[in-house]
Each structure stands twice: as C-alpha cells, then as structure tokens.
PDB file of N, CA and C in Angstrom:
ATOM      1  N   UNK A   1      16.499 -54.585  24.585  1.00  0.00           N
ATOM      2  CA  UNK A   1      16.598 -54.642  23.140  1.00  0.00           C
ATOM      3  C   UNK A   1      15.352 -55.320  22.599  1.00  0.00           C
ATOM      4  N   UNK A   2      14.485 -54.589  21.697  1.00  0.00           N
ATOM      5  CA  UNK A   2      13.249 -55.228  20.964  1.00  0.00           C
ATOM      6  C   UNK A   2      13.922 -55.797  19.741  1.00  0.00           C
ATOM      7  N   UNK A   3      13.044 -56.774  19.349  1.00  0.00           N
ATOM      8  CA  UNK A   3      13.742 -57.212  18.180  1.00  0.00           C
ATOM      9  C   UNK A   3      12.216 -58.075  16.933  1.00  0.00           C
ATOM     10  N   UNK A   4      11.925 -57.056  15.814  1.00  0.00           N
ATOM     11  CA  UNK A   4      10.428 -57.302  15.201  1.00  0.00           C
ATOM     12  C   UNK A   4      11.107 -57.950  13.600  1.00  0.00           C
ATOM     13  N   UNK A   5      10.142 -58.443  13.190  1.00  0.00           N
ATOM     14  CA  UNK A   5      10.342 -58.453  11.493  1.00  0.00           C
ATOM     15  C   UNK A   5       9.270 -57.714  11.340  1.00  0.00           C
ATOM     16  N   UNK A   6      10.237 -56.960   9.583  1.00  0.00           N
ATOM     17  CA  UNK A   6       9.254 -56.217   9.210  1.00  0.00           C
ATOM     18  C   UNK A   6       9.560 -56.459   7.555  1.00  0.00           C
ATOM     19  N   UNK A   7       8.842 -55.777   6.698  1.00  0.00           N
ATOM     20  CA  UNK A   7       9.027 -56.108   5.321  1.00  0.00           C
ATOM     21  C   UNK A   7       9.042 -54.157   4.950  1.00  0.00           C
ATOM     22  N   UNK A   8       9.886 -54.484   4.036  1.00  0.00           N
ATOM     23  CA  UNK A   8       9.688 -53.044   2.939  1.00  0.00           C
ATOM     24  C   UNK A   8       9.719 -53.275   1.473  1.00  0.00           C
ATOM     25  N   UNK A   9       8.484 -52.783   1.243  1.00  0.00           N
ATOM     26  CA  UNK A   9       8.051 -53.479  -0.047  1.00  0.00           C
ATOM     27  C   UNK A   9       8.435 -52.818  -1.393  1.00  0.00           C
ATOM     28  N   UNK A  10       9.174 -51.429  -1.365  1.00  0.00           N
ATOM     29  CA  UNK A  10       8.986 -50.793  -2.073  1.00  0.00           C
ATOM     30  C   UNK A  10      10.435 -49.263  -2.143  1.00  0.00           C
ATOM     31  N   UNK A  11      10.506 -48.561  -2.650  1.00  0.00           N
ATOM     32  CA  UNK A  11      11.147 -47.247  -2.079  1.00  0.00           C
ATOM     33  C   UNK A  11      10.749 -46.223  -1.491  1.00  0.00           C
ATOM     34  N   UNK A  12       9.531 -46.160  -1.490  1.00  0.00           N
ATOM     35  CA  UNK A  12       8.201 -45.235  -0.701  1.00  0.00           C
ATOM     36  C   UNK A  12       8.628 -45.551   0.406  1.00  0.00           C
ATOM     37  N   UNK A  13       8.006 -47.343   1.003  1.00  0.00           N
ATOM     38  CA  UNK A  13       8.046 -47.812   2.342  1.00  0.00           C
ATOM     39  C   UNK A  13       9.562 -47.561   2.884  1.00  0.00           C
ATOM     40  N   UNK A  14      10.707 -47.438   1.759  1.00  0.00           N
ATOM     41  CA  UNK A  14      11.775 -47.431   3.030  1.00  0.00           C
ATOM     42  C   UNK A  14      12.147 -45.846   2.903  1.00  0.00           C
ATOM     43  N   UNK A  15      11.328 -45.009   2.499  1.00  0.00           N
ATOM     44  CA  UNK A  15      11.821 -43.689   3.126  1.00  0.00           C
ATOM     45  C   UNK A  15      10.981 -43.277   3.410  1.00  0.00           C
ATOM     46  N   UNK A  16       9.475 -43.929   3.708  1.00  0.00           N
ATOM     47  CA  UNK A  16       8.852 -43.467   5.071  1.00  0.00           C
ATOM     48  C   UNK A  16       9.204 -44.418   5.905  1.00  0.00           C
ATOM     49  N   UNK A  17       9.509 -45.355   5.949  1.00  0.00           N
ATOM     50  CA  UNK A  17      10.118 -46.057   7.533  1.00  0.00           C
ATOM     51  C   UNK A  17      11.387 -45.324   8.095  1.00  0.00           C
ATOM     52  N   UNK A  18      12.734 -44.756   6.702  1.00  0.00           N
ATOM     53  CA  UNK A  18      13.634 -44.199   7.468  1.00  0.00           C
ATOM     54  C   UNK A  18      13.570 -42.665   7.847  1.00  0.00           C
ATOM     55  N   UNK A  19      11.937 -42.382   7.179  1.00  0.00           N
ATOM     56  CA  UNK A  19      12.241 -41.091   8.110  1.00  0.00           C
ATOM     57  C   UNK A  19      11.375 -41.194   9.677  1.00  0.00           C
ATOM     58  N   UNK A  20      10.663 -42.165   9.411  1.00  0.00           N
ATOM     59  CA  UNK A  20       9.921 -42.590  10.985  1.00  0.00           C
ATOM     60  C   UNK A  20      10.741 -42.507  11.986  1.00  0.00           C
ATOM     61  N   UNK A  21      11.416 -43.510  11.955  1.00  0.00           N
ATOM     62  CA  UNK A  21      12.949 -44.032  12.613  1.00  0.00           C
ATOM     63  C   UNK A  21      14.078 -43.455  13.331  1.00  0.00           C
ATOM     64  N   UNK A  22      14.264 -42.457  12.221  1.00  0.00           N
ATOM     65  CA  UNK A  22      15.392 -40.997  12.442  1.00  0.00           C
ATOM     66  C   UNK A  22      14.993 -40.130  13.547  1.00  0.00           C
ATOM     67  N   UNK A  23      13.633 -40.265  13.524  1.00  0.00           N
ATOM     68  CA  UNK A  23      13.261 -39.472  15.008  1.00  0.00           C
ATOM     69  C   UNK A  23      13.032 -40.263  16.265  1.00  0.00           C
ATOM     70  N   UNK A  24      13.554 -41.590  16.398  1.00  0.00           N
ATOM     71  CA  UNK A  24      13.389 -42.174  17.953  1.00  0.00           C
ATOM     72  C   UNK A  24      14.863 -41.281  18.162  1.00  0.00           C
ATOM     73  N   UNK A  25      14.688 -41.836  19.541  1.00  0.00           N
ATOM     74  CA  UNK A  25      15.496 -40.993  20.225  1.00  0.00           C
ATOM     75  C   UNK A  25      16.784 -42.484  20.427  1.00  0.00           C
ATOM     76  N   UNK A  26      16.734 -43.435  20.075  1.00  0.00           N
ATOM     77  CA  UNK A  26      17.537 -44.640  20.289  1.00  0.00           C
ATOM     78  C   UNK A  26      17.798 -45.377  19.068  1.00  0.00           C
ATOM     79  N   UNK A  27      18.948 -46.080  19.005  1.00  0.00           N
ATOM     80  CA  UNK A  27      19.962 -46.674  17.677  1.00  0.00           C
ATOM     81  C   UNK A  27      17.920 -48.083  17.320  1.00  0.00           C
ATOM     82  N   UNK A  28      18.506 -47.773  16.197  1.00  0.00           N
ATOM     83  CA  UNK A  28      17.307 -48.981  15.328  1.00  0.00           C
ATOM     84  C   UNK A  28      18.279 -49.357  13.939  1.00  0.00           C
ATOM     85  N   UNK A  29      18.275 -50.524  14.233  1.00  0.00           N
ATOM     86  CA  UNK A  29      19.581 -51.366  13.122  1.00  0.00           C
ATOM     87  C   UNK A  29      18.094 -52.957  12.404  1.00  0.00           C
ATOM     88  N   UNK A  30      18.929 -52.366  11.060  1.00  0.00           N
ATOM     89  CA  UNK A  30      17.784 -53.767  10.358  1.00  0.00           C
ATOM     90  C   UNK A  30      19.218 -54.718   9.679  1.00  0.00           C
ATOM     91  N   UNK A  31      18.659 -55.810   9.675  1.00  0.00           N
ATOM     92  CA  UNK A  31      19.064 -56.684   8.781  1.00  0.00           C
ATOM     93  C   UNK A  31      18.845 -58.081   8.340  1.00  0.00           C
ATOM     94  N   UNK A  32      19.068 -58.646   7.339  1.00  0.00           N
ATOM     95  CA  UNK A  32      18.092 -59.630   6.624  1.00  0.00           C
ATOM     96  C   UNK A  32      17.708 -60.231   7.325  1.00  0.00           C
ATOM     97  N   UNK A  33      16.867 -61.464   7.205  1.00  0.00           N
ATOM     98  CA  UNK A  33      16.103 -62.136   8.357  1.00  0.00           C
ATOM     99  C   UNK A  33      17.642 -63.617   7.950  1.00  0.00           C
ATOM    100  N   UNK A  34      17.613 -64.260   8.712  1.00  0.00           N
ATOM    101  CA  UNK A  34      18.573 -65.099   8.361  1.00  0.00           C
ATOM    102  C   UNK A  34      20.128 -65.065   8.529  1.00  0.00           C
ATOM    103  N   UNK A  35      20.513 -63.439   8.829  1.00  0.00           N
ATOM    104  CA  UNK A  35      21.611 -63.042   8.418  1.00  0.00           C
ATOM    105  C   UNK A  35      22.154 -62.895  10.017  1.00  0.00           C
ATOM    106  N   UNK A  36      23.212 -63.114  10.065  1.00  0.00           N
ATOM    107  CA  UNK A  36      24.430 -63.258  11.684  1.00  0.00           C
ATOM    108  C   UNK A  36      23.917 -61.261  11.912  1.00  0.00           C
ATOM    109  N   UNK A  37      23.733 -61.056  13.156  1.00  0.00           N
ATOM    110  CA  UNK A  37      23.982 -59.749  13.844  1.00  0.00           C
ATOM    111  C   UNK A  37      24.858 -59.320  13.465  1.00  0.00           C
ATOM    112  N   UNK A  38      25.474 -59.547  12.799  1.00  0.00           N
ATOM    113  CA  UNK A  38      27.220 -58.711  12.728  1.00  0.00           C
ATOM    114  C   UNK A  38      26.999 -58.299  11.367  1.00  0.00           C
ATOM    115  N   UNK A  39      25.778 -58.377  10.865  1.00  0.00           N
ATOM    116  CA  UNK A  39      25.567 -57.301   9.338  1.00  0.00           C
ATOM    117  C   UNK A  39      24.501 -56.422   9.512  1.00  0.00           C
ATOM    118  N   UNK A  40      24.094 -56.258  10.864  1.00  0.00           N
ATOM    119  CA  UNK A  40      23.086 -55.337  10.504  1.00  0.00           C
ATOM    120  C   UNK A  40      23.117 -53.955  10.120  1.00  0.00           C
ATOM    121  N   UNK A  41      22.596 -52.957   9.836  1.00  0.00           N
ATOM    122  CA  UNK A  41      22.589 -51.724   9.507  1.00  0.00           C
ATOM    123  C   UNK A  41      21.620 -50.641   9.751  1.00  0.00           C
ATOM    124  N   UNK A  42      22.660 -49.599   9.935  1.00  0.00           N
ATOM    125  CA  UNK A  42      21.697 -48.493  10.114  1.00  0.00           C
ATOM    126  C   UNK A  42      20.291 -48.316  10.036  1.00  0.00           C
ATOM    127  N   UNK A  43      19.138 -48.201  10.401  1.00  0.00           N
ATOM    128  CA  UNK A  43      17.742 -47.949   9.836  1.00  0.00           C
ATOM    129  C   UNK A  43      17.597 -46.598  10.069  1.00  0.00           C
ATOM    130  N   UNK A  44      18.365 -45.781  10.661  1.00  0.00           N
ATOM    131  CA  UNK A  44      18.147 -44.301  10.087  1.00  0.00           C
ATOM    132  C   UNK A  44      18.786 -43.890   9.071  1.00  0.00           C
ATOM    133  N   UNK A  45      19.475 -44.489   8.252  1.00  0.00           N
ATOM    134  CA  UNK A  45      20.093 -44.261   7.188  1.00  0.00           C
ATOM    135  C   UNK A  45      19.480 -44.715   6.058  1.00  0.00           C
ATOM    136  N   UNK A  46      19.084 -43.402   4.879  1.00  0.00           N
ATOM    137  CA  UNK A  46      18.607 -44.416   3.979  1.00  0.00           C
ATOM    138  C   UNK A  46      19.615 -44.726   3.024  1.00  0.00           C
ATOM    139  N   UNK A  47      20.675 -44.461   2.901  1.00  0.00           N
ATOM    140  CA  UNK A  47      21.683 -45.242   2.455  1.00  0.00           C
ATOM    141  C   UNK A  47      21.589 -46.712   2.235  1.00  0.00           C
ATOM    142  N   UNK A  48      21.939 -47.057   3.515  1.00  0.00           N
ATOM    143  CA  UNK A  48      21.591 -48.404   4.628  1.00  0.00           C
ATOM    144  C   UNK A  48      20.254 -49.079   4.287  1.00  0.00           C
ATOM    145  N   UNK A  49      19.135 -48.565   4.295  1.00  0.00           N
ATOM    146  CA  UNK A  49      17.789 -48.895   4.200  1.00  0.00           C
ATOM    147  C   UNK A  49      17.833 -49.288   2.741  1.00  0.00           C
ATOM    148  N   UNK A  50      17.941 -48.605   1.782  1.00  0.00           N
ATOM    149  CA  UNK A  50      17.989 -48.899  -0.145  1.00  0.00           C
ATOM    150  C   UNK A  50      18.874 -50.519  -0.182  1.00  0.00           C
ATOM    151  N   UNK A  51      19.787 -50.326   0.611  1.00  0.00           N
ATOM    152  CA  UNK A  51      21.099 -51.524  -0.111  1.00  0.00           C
ATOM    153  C   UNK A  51      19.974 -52.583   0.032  1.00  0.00           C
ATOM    154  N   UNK A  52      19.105 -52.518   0.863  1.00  0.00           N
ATOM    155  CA  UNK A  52      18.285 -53.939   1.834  1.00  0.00           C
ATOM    156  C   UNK A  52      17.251 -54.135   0.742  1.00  0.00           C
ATOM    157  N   UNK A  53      16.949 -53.335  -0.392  1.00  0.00           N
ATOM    158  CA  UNK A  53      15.999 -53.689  -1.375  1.00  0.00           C
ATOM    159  C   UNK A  53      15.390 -54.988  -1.903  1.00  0.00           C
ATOM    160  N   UNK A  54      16.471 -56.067  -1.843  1.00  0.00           N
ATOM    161  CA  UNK A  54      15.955 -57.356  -2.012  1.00  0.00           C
ATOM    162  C   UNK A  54      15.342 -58.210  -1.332  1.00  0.00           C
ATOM    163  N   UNK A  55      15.526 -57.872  -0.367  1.00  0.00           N
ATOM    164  CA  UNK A  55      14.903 -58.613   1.010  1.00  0.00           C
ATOM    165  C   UNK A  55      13.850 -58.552   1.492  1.00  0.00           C
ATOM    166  N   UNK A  56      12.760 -59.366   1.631  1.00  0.00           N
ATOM    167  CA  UNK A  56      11.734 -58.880   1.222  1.00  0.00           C
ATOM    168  C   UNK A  56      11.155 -59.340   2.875  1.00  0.00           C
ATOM    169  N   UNK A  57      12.215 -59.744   4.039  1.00  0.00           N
ATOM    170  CA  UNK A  57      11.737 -60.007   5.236  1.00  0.00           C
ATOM    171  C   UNK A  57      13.580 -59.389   6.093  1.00  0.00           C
ATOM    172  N   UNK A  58      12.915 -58.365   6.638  1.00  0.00           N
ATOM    173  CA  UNK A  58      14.278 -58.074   7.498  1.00  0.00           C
ATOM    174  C   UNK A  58      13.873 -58.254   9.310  1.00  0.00           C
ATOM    175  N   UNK A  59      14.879 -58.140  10.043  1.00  0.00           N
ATOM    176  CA  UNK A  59      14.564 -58.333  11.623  1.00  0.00           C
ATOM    177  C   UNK A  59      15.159 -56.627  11.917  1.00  0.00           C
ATOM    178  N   UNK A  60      14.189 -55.797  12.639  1.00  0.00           N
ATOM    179  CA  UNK A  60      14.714 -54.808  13.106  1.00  0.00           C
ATOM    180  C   UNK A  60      14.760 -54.731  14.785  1.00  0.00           C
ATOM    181  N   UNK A  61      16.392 -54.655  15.127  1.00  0.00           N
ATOM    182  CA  UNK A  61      16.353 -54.575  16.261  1.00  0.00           C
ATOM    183  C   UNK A  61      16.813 -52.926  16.614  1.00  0.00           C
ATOM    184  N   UNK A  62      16.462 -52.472  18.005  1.00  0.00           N
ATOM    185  CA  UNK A  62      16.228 -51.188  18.805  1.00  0.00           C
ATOM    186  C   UNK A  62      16.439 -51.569  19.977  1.00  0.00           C
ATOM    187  N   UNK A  63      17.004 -50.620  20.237  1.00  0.00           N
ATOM    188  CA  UNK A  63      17.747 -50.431  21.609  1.00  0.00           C
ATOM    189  C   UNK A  63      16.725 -49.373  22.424  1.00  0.00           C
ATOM    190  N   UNK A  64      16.227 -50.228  22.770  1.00  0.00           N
ATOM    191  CA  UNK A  64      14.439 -49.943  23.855  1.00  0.00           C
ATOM    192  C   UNK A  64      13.864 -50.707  24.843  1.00  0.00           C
ATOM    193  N   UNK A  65      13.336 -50.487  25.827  1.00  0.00           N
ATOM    194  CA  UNK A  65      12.184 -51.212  25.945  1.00  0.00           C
ATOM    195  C   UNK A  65      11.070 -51.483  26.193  1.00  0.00           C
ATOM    196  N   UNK A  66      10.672 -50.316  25.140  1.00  0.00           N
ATOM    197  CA  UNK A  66       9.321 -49.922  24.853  1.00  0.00           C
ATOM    198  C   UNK A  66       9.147 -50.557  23.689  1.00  0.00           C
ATOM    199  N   UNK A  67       8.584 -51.751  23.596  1.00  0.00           N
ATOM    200  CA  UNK A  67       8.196 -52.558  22.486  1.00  0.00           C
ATOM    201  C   UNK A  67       6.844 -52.011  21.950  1.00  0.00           C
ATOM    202  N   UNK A  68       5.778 -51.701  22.881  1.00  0.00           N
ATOM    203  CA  UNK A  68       4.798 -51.914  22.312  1.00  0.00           C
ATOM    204  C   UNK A  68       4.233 -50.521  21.697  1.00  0.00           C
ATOM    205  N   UNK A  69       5.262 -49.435  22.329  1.00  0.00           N
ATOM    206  CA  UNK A  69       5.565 -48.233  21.474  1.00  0.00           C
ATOM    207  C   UNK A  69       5.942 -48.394  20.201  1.00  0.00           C
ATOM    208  N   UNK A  70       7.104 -49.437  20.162  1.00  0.00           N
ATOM    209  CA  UNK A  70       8.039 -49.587  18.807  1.00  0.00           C
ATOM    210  C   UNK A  70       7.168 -49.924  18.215  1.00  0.00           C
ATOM    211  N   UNK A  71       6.253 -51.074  18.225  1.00  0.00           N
ATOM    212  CA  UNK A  71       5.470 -51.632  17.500  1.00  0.00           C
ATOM    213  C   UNK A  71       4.330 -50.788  17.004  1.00  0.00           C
ATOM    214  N   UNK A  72       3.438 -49.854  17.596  1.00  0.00           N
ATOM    215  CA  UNK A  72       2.678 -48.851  17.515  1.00  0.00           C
ATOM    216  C   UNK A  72       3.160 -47.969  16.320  1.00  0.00           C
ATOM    217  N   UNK A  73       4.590 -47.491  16.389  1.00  0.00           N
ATOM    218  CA  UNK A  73       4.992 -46.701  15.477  1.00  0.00           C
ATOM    219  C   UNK A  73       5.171 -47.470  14.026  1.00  0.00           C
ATOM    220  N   UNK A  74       5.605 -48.967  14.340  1.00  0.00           N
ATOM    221  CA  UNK A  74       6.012 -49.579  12.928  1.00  0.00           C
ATOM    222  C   UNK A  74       5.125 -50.495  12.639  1.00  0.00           C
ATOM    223  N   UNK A  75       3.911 -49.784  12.515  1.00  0.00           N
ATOM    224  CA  UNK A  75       2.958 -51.110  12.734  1.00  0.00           C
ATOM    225  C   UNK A  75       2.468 -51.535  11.019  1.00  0.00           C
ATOM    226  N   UNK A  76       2.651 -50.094  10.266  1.00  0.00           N
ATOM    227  CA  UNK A  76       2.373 -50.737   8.737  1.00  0.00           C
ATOM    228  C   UNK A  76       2.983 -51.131   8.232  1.00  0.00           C
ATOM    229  N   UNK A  77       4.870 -51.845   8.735  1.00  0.00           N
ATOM    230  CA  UNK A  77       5.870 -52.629   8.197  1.00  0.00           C
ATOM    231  C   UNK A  77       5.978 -53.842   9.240  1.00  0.00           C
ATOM    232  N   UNK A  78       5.118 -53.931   9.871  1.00  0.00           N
ATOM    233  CA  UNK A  78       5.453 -55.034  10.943  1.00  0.00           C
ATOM    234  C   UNK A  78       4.343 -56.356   9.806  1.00  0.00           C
ATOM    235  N   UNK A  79       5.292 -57.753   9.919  1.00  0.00           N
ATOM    236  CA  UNK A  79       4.943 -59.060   9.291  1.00  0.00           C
ATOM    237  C   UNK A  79       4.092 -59.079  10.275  1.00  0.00           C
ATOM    238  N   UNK A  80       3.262 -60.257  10.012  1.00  0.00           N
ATOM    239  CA  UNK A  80       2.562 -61.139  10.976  1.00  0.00           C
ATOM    240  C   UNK A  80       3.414 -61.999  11.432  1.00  0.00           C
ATOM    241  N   UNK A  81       3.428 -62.639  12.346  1.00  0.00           N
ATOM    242  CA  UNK A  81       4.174 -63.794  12.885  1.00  0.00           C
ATOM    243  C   UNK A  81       3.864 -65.430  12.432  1.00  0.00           C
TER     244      UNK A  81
END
C-alpha cells in the first residue's frame, strides 16, 4: 500500500486526476489529510473527488507497490514534503 499527499486545487485538477486514476488497474482511495482511514473515498469517482473540494491537502492511498510509478503518474498533484 503507497500512501502520498497530494493537493487539488481546482475542478480541472480533480477531473484530470480522476480520469488519470480510473485507468490504474488497482483501488486508489483519497481522503483529508488529518482524517481517520475509515473516511476515505473513491479517487476514481468523481463524485467522490468534487465532495473533497475544500481540502486543500488530501493523503491518497493505492493498493500497489509501485510507488515510484504512482508517483510518476501523480506527479503534478503530488505536495512537497
């Protein structure tokens, strides 16, 4: 399991991140930075992706472990550390 912060700044950024996303081949769940695992949500959904609008720092975890793939692909929503 990888697990990145990333930011979405906008409605552009979260429906090009959720259509990025929709094509791994493995579950990718975001949710607020701060917030218990037990709220995260869909990131192929942009349903899911819109509600997160306020948040201006989420943790996306993926069920991978190809990180540095993951990271490659999400690299123009990935924070700095």
């Amino acid at each position: 399991m990888a697990e990145l912060k990333v930011s979405l700044n906008d409605i552009e950024s979260m429906q090009a991140f959720t259509n990025i996303v929709s094509k791994l081949d493995y579950n990718v769940y975001l949710r607020p930075e701060g917030d218990s695992e037990e709220t995260k949500l869909n990131a192929k959904s942009h349903l899911s992706v819109m509600s997160l609008v306020f948040y201006k720092r989420l943790v996306l975890s993926a069920q991978t472990d190809d990180v540095i793939g993951l990271m490659a692909t999400l690299q123009p929503y990935l924070l700095k550390a």
